[in-house]
Protein backbone atom coordinates (compact mmCIF):
# COMPACT_ATOMS: atom_id res chain seq x y z
CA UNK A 1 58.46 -57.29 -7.05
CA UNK A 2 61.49 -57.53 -4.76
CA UNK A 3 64.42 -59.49 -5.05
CA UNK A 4 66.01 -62.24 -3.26
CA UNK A 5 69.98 -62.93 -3.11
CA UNK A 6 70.04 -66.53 -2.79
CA UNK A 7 73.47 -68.33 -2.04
CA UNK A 8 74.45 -71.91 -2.58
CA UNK A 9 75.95 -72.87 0.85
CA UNK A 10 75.89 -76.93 0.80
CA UNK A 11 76.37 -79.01 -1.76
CA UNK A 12 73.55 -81.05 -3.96
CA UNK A 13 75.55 -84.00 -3.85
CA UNK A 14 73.68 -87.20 -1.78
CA UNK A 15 70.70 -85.59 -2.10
CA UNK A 16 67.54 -86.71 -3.97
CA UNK A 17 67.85 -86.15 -7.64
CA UNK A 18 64.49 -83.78 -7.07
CA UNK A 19 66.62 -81.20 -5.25
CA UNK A 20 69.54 -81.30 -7.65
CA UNK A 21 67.11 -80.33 -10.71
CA UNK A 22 65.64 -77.61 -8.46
CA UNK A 23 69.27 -76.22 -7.91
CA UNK A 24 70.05 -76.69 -11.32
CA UNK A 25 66.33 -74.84 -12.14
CA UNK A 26 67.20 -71.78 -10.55
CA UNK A 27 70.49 -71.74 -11.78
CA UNK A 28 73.44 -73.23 -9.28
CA UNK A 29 76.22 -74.74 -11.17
CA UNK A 30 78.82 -74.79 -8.30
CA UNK A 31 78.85 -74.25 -4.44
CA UNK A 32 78.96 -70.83 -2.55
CA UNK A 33 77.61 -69.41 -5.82
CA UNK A 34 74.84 -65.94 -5.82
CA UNK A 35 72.31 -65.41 -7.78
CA UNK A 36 69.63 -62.72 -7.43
CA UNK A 37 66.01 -63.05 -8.35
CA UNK A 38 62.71 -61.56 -8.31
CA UNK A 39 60.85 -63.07 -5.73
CA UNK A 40 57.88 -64.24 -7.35
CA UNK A 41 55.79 -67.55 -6.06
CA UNK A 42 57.14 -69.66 -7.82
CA UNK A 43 61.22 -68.65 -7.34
CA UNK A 44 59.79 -68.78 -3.44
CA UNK A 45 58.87 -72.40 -3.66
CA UNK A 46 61.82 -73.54 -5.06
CA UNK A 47 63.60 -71.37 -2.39
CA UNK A 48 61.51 -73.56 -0.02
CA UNK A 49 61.99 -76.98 -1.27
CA UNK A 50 65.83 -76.67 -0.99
CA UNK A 51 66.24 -73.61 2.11
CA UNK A 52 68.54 -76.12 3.87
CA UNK A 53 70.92 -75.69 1.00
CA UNK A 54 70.49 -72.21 0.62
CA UNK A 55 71.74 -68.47 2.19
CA UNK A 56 68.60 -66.52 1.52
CA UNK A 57 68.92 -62.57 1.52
CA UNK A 58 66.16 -59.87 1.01
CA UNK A 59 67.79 -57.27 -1.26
């Protein structure tokens, strides 16, 4: 699998408490944090739900 560099770039605050716990699922505690991944389907849809939140890198 590949992985994905994913970037916290705006924060979860006045958003719906849905895409806070999916931050807080893939592991964001504070803003302009990384994290890398494997990109499985599931990582992907989270990704997805929240993208407008998120820098998204192919590594």
């Amino acid at each position: 699998m590949s992985k994905v560099k994913i970037t916290q770039i705006k924060s979860g605050i006045d958003r719906p408490l849905r895409q806070k716990k999916t931050l807080q699922a893939l592991g964001f505690r504070k803003l302009n944090q990384s994290i890398e991944l494997e990109n499985t389907p599931q990582i992907a849809g989270m990704i997805r739900q929240v993208n407008h939140l998120l820098k998204v890198e192919n590594i």
